[in-house]
PDB file of N, CA and C in Angstrom:
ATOM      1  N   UNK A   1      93.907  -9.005 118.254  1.00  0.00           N
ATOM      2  CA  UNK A   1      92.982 -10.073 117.909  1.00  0.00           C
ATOM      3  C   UNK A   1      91.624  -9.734 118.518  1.00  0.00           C
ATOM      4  N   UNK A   2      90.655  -9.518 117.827  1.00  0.00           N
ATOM      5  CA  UNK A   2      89.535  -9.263 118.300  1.00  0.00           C
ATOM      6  C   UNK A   2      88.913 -10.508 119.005  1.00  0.00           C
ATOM      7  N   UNK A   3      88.756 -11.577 119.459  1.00  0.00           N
ATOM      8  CA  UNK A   3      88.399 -12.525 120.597  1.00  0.00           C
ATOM      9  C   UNK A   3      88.935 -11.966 121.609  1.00  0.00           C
ATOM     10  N   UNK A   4      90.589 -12.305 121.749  1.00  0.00           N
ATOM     11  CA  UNK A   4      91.025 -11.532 123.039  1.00  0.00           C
ATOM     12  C   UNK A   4      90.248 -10.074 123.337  1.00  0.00           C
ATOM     13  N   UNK A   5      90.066  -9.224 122.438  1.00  0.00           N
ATOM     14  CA  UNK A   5      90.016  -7.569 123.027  1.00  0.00           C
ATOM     15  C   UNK A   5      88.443  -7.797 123.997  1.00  0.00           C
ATOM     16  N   UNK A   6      87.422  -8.589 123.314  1.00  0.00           N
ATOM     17  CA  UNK A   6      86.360  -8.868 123.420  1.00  0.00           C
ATOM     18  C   UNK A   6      86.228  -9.423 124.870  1.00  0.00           C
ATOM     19  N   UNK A   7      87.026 -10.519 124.954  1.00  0.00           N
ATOM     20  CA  UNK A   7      86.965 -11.367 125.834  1.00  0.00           C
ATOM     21  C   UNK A   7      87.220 -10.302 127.254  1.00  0.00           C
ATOM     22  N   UNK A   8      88.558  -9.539 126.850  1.00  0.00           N
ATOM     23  CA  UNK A   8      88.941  -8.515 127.912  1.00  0.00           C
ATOM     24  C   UNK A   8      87.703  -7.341 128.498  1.00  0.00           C
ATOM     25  N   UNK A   9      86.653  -6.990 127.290  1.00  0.00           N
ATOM     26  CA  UNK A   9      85.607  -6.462 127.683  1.00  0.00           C
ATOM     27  C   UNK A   9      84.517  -7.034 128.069  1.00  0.00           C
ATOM     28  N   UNK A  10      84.289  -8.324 127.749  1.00  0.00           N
ATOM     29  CA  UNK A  10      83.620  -8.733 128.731  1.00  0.00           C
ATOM     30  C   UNK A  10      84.050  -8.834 130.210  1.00  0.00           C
ATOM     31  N   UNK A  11      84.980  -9.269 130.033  1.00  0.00           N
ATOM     32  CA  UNK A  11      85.567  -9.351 131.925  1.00  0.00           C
ATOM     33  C   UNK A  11      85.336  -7.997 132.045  1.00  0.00           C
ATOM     34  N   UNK A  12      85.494  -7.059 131.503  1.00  0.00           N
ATOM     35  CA  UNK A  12      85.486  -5.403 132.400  1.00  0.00           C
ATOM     36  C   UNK A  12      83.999  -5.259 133.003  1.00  0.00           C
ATOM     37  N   UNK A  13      82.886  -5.923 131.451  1.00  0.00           N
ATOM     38  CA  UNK A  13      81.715  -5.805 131.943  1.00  0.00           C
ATOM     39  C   UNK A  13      81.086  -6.513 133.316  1.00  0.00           C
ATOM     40  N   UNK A  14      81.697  -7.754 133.611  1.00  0.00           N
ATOM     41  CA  UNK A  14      81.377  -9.002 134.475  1.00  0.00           C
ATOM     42  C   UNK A  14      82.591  -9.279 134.796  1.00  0.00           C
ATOM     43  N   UNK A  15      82.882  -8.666 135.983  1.00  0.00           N
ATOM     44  CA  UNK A  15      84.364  -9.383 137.254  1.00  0.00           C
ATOM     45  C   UNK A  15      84.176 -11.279 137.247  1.00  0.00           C
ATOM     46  N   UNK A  16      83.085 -11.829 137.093  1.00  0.00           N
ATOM     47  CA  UNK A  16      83.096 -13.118 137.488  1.00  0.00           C
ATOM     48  C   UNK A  16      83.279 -13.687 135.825  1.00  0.00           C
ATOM     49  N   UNK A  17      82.583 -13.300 134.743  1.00  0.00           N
ATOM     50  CA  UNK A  17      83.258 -13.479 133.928  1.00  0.00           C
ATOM     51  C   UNK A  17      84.634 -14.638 133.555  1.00  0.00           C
ATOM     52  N   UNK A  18      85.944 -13.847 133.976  1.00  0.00           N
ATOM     53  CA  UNK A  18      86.678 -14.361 133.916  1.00  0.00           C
ATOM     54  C   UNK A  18      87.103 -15.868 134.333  1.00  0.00           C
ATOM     55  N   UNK A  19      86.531 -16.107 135.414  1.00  0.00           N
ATOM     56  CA  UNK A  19      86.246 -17.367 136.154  1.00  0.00           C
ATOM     57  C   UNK A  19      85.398 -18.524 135.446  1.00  0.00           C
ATOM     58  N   UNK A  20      84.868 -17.927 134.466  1.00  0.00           N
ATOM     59  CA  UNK A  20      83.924 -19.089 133.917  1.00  0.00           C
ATOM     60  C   UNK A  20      84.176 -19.838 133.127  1.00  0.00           C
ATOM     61  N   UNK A  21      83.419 -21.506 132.667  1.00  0.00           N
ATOM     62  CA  UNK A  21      84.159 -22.084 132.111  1.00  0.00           C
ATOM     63  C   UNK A  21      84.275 -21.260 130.565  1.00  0.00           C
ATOM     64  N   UNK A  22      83.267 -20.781 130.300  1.00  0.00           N
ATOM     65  CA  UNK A  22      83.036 -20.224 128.887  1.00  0.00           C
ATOM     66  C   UNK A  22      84.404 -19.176 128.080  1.00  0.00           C
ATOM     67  N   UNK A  23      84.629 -18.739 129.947  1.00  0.00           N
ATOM     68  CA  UNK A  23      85.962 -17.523 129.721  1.00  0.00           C
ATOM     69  C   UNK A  23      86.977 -18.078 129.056  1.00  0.00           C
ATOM     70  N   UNK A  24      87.389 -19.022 129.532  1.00  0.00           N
ATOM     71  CA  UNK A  24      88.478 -20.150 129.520  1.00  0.00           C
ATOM     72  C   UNK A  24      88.553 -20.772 128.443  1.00  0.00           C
ATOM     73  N   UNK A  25      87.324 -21.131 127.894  1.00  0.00           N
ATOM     74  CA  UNK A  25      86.920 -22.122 126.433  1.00  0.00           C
ATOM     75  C   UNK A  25      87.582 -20.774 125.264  1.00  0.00           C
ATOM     76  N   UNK A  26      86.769 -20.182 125.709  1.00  0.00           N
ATOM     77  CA  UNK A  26      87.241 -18.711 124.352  1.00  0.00           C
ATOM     78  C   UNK A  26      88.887 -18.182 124.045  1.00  0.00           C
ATOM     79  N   UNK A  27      89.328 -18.522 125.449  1.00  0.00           N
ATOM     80  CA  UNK A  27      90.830 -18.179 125.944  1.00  0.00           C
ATOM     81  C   UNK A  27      92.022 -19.431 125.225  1.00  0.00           C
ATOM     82  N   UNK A  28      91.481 -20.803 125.281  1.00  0.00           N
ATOM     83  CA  UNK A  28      91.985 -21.650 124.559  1.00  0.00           C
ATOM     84  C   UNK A  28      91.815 -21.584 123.506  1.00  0.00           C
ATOM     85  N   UNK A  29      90.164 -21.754 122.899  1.00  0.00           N
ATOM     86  CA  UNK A  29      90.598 -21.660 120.971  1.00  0.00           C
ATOM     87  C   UNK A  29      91.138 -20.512 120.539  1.00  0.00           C
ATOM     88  N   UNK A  30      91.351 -19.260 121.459  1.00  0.00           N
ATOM     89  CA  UNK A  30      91.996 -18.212 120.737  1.00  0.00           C
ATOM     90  C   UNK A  30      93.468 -18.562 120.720  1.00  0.00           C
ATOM     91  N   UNK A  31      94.169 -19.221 121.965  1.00  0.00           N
ATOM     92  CA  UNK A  31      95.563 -19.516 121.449  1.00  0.00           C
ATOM     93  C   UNK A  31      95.653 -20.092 120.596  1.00  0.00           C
ATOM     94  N   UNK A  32      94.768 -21.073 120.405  1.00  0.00           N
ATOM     95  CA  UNK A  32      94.926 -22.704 119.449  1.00  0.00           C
ATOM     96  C   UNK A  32      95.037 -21.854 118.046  1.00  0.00           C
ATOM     97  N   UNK A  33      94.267 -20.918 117.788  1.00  0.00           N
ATOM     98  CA  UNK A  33      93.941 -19.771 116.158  1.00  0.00           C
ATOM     99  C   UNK A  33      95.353 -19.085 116.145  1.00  0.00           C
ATOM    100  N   UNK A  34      95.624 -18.413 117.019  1.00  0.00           N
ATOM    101  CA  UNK A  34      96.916 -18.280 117.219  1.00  0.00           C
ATOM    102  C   UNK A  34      97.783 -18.853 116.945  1.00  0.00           C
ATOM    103  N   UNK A  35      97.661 -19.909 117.403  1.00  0.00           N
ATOM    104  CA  UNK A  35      99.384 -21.118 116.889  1.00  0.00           C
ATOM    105  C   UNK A  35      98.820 -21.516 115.902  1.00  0.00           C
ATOM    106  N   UNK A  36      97.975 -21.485 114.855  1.00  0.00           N
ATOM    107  CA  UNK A  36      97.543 -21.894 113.738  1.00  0.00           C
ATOM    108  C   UNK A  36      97.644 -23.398 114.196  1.00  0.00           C
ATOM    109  N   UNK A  37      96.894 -23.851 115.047  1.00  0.00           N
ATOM    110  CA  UNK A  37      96.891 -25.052 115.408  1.00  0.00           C
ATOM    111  C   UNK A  37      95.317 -25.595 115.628  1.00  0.00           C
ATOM    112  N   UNK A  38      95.240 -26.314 114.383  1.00  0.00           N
ATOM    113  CA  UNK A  38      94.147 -27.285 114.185  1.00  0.00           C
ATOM    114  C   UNK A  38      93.369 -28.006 115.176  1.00  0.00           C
ATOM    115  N   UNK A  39      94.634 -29.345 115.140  1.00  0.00           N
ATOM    116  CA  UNK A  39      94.366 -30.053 116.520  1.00  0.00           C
ATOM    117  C   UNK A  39      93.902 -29.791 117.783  1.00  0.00           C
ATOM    118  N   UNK A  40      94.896 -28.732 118.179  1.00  0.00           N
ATOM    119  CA  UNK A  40      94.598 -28.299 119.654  1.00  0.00           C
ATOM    120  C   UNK A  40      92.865 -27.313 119.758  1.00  0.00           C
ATOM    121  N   UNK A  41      92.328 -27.070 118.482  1.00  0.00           N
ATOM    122  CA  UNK A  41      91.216 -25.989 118.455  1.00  0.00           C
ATOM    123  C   UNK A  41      90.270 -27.354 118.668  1.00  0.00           C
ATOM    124  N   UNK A  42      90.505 -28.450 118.123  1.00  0.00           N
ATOM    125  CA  UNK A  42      89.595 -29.305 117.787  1.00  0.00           C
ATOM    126  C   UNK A  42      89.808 -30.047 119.557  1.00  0.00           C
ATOM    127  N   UNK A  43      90.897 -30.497 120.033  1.00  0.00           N
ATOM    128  CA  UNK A  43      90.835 -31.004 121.594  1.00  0.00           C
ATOM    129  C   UNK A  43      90.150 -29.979 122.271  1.00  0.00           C
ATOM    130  N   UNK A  44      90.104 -28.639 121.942  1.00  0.00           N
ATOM    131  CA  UNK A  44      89.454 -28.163 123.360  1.00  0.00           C
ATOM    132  C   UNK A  44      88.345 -28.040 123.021  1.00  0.00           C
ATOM    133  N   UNK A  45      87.637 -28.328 121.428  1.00  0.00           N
ATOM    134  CA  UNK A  45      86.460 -28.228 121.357  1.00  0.00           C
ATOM    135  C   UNK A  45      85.443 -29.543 122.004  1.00  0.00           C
ATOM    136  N   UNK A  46      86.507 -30.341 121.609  1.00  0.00           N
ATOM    137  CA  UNK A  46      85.961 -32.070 122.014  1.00  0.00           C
ATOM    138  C   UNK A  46      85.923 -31.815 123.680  1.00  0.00           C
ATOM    139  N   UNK A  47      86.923 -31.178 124.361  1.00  0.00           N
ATOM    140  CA  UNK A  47      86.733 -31.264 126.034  1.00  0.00           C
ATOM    141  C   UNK A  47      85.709 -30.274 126.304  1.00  0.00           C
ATOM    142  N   UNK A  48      85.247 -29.554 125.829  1.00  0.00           N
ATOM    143  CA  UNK A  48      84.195 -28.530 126.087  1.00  0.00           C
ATOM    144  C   UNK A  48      83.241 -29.597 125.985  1.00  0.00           C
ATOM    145  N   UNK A  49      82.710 -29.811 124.767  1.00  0.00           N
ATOM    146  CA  UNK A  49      81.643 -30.350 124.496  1.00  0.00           C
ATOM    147  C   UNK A  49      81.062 -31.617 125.275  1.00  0.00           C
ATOM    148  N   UNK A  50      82.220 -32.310 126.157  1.00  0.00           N
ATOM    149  CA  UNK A  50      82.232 -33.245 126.946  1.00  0.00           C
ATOM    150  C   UNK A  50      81.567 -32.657 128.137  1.00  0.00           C
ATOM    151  N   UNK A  51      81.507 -31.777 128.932  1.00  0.00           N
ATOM    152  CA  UNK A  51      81.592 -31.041 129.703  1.00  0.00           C
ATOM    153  C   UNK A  51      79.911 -30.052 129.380  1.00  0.00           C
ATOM    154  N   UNK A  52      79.721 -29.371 128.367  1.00  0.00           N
ATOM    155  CA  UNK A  52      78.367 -28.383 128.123  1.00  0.00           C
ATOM    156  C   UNK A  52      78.408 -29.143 126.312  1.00  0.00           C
ATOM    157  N   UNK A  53      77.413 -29.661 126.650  1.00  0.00           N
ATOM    158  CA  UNK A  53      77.070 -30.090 124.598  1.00  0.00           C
ATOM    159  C   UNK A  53      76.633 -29.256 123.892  1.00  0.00           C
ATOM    160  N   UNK A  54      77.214 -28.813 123.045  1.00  0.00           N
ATOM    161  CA  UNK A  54      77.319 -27.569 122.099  1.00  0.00           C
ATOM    162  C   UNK A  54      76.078 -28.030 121.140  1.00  0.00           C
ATOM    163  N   UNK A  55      75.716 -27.109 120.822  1.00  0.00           N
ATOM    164  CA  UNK A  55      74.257 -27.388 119.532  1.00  0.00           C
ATOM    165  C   UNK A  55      74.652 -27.049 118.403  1.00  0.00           C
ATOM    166  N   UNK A  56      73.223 -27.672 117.397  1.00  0.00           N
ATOM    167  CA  UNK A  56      74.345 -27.780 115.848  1.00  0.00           C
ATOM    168  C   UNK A  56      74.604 -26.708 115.374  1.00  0.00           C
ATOM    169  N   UNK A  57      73.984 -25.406 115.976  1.00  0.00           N
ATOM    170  CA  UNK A  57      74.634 -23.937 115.350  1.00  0.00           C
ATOM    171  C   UNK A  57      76.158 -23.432 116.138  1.00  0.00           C
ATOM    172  N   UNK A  58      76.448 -23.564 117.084  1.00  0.00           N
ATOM    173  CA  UNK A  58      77.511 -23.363 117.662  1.00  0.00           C
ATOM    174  C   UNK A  58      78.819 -24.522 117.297  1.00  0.00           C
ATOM    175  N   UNK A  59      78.243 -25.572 117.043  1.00  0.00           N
ATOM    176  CA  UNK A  59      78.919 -26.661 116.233  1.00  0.00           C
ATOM    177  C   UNK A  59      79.077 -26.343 114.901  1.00  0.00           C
ATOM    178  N   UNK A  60      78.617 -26.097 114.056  1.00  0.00           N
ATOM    179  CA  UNK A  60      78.632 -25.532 112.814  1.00  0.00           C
ATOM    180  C   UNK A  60      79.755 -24.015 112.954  1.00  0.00           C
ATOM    181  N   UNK A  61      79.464 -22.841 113.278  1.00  0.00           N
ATOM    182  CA  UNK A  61      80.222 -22.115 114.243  1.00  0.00           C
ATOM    183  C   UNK A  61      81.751 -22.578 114.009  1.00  0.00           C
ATOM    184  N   UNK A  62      81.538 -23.429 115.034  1.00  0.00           N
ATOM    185  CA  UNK A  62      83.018 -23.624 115.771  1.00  0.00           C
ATOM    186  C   UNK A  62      83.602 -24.549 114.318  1.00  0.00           C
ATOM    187  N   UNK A  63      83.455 -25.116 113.231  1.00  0.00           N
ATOM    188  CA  UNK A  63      83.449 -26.014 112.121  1.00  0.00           C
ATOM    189  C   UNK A  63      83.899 -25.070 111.154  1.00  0.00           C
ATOM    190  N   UNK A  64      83.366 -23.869 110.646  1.00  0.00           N
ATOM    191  CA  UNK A  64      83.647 -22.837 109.995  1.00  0.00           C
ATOM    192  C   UNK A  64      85.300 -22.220 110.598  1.00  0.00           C
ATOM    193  N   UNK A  65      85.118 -21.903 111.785  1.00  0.00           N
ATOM    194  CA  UNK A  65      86.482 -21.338 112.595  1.00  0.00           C
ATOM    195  C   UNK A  65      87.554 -22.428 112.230  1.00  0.00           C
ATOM    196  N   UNK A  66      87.735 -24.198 112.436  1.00  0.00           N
ATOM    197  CA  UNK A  66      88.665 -24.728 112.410  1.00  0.00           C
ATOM    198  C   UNK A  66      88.784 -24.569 110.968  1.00  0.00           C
ATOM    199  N   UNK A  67      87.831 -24.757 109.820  1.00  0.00           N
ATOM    200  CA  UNK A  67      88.455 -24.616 108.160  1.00  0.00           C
ATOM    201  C   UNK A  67      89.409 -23.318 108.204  1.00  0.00           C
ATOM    202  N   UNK A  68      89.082 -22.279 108.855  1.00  0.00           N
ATOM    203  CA  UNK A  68      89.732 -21.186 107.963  1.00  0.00           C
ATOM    204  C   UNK A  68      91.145 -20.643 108.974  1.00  0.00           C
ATOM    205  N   UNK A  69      91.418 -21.635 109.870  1.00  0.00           N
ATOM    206  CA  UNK A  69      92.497 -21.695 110.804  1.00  0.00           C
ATOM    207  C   UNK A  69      93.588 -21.778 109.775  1.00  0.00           C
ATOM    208  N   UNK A  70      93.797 -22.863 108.638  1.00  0.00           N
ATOM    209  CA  UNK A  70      94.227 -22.726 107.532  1.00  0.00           C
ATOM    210  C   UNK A  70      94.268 -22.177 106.523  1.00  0.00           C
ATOM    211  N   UNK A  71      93.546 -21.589 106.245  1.00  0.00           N
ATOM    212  CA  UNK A  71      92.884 -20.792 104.795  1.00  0.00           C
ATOM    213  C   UNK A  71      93.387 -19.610 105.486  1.00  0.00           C
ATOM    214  N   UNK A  72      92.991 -19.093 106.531  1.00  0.00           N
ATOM    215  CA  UNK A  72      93.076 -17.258 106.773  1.00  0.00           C
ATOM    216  C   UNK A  72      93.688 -17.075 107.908  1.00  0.00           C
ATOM    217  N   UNK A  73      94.967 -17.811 108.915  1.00  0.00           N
ATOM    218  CA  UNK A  73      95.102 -17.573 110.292  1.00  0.00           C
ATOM    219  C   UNK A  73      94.686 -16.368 110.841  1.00  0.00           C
ATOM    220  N   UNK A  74      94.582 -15.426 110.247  1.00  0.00           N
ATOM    221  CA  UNK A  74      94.410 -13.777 111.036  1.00  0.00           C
ATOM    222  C   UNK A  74      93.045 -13.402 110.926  1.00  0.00           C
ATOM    223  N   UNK A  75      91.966 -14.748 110.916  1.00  0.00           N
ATOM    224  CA  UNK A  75      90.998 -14.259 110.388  1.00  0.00           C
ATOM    225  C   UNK A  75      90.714 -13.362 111.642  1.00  0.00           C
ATOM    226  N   UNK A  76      91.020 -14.012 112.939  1.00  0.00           N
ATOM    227  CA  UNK A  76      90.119 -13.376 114.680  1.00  0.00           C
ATOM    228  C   UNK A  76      90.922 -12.316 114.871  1.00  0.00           C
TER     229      UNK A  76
END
């Protein structure tokens, strides 16, 4: 899955990386794409956004990703 491989090179690039909330956010919707699970992409988007308020391009973004969770699971 290219998120995970990504995610793993960033941590190689940045040791602290991993620790961040951002690491973590990327680490959940990739399981959630994974379990072809809607809901759970959409709760951790709602607890993120609670937390750092996402803007309407990263919102839009993340809107595109939950449609095609259905349409294409293997899209990531």
């Amino acid at each position: 899955m290219g998120c995970r491989r990504n995610i793993t090179r960033y941590t190689g690039q940045d040791n602290t990386f991993s620790s961040t909330r951002e690491c973590k956010f990327l680490g959940f919707l990739a399981d959630a794409i994974e379990a072809n699970d809607q809901d759970g992409f959409t709760k951790v988007v709602v607890e993120y956004d609670h937390v750092m308020k996402l803007d309407n391009w990263k919102t839009a973004i993340l809107l595109k990703i939950k449609k095609g969770i259905s349409d294409e699971p293997s899209m990531l």
